[in-house]
C-alpha atoms as a PDB file:
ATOM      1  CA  UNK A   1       4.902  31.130  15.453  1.00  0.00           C
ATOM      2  CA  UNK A   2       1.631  31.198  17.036  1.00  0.00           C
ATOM      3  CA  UNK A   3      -0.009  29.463  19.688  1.00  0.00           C
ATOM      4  CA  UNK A   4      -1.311  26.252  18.345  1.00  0.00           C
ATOM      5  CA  UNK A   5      -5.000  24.657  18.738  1.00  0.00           C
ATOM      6  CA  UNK A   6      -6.206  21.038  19.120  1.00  0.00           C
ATOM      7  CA  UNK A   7      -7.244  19.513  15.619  1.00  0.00           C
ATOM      8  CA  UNK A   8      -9.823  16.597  16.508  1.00  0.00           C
ATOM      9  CA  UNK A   9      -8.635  15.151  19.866  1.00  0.00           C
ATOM     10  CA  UNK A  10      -4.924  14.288  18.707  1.00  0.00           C
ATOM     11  CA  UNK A  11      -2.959  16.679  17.018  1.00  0.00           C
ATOM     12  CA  UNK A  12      -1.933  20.174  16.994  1.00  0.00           C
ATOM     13  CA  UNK A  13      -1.603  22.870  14.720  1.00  0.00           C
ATOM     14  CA  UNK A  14       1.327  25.526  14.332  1.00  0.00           C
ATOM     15  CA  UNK A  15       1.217  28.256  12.062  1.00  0.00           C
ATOM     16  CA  UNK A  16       5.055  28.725  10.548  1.00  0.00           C
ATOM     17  CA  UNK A  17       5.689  32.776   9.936  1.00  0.00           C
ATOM     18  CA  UNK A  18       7.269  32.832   6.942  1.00  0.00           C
ATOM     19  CA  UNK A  19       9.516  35.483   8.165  1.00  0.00           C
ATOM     20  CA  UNK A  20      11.764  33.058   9.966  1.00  0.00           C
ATOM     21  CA  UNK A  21      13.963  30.629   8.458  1.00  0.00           C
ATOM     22  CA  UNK A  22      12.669  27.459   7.589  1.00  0.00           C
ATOM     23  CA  UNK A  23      15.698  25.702   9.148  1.00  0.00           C
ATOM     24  CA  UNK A  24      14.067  26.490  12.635  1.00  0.00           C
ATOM     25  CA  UNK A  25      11.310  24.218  11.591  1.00  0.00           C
ATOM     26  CA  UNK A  26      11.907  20.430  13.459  1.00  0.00           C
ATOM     27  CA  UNK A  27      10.759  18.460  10.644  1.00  0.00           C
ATOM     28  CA  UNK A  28      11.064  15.198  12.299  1.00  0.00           C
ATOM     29  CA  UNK A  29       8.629  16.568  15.091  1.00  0.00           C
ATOM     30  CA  UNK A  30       6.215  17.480  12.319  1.00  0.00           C
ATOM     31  CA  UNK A  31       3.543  14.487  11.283  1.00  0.00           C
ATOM     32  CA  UNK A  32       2.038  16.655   8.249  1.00  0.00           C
ATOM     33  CA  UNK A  33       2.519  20.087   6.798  1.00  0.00           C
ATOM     34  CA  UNK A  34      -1.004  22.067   5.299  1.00  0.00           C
ATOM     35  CA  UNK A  35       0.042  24.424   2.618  1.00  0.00           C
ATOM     36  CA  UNK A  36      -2.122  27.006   1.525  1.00  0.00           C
ATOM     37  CA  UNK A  37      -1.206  29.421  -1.342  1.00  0.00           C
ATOM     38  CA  UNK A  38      -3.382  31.679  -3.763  1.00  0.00           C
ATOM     39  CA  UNK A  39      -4.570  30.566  -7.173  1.00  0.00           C
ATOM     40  CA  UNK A  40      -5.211  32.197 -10.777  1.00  0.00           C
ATOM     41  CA  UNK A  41      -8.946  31.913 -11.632  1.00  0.00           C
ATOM     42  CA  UNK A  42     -10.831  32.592 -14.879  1.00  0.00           C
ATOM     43  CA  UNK A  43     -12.339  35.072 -12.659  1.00  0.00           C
ATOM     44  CA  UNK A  44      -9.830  38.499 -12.626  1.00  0.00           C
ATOM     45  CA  UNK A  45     -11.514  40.121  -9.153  1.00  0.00           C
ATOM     46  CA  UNK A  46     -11.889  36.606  -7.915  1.00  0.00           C
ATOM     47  CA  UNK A  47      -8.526  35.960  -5.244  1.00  0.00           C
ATOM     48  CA  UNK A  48      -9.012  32.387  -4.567  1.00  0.00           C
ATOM     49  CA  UNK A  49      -6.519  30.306  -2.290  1.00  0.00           C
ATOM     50  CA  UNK A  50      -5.657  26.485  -2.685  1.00  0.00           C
ATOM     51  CA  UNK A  51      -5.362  24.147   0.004  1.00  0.00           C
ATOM     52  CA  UNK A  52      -3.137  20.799  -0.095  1.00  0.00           C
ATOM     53  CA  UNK A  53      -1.369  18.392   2.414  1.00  0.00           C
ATOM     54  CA  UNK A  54       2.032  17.216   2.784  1.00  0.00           C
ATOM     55  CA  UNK A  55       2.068  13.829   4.595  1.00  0.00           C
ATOM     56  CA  UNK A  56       5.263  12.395   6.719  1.00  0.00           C
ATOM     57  CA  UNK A  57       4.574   8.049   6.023  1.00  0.00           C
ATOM     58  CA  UNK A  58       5.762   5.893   8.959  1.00  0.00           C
ATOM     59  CA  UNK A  59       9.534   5.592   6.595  1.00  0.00           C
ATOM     60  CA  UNK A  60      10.030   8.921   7.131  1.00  0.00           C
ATOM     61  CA  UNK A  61       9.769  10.305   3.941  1.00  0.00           C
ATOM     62  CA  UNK A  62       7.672  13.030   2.674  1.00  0.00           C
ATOM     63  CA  UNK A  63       4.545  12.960   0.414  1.00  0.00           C
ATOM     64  CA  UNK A  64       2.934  15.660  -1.396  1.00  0.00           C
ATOM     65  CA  UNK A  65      -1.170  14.922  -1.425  1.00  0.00           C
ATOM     66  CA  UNK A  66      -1.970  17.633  -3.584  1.00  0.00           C
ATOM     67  CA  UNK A  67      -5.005  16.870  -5.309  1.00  0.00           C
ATOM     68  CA  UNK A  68      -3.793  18.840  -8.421  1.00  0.00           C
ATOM     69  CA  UNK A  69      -0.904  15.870  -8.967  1.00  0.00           C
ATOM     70  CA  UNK A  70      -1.897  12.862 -10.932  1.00  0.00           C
ATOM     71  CA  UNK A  71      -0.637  10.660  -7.730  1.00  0.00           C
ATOM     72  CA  UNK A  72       1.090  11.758  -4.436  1.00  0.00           C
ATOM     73  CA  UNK A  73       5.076  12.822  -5.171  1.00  0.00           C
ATOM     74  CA  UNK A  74       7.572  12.108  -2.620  1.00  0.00           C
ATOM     75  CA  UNK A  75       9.590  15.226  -1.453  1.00  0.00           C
ATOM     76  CA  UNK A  76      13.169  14.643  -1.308  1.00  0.00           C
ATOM     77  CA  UNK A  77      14.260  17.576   0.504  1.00  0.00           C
ATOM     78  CA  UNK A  78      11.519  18.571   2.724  1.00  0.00           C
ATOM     79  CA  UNK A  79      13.441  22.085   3.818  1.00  0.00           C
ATOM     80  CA  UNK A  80      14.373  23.097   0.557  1.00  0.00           C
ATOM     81  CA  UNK A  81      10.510  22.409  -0.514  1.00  0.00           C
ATOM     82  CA  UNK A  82       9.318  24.695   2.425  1.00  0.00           C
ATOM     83  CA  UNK A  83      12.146  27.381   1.743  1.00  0.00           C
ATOM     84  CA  UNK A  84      10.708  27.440  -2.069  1.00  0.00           C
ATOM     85  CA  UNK A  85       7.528  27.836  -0.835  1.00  0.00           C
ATOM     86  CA  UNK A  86       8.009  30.747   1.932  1.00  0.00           C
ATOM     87  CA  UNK A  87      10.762  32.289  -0.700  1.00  0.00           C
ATOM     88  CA  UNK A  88       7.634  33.524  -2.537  1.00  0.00           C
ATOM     89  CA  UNK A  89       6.042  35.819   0.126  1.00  0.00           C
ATOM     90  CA  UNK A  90       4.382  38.760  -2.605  1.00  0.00           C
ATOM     91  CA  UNK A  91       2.345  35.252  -3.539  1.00  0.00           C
ATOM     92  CA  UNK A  92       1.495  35.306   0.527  1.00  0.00           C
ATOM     93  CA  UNK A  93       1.899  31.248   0.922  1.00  0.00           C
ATOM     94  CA  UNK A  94       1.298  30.007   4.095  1.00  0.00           C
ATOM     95  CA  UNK A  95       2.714  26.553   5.968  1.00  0.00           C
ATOM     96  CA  UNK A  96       0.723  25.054   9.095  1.00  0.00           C
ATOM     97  CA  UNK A  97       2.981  22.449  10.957  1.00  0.00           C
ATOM     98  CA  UNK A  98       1.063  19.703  12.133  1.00  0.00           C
ATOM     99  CA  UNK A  99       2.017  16.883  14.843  1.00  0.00           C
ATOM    100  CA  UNK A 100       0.732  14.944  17.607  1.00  0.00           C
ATOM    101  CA  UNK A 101       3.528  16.153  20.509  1.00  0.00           C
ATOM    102  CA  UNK A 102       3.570  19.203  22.064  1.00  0.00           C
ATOM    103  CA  UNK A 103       3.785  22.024  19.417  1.00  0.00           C
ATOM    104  CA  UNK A 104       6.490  24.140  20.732  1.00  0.00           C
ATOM    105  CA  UNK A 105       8.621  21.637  20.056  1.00  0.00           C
ATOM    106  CA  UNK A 106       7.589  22.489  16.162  1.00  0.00           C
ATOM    107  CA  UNK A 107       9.616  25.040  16.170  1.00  0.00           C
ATOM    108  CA  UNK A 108      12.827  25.849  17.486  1.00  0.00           C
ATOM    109  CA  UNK A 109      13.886  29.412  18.877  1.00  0.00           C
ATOM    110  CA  UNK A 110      17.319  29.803  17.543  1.00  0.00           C
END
């Protein structure tokens, strides 16, 4: 984890290194998740990288915003979802937490 920085005025963001397990990650500390991971292009030299937003609603429950989806999908199993996503680290995805309280509490150290 590294040191967070203020997004707008009101919440924080937390890059999540991949290396450690997602089960360290306090999901119900976390307001939003920004996923980034590579995509194939037409182009073979071009690397490009795709951006997307998972959004906690006020129920509690989990919302993929991708803009790739036909509408948003609710996540079931947020952990699972994250471990898929760091499981593939050749592909070099990436997870930024994002809250509104203090952003070591993101994280936990054990």
């Amino acid at each position: 984890m590294t040191s967070g920085w203020s997004l707008w005025r009101f919440f924080s963001v937390v890059w999540f290194d991949g290396r450690l397990p997602v089960e360290r990650i306090r999901f119900n500390n976390i307001d939003a998740l920004i996923v980034n991971i590579p995509t194939k292009n037409y182009i073979p030299f071009w690397k490009g990288r795709h951006w997307y937003t998972i959004l906690r609603q006020a129920n509690g429950k989990f919302y993929n915003l991708d803009s790739k989806l036909d509408k948003p999908e609710e996540i079931t199993d947020i952990a699972k979802y994250c471990h898929g996503l760091l499981a593939k680290t050749a592909d070099s995805n990436q997870i930024f937490l994002v809250g509104k309280s203090d952003p070591s509490l993101y994280v936990s150290t054990e």
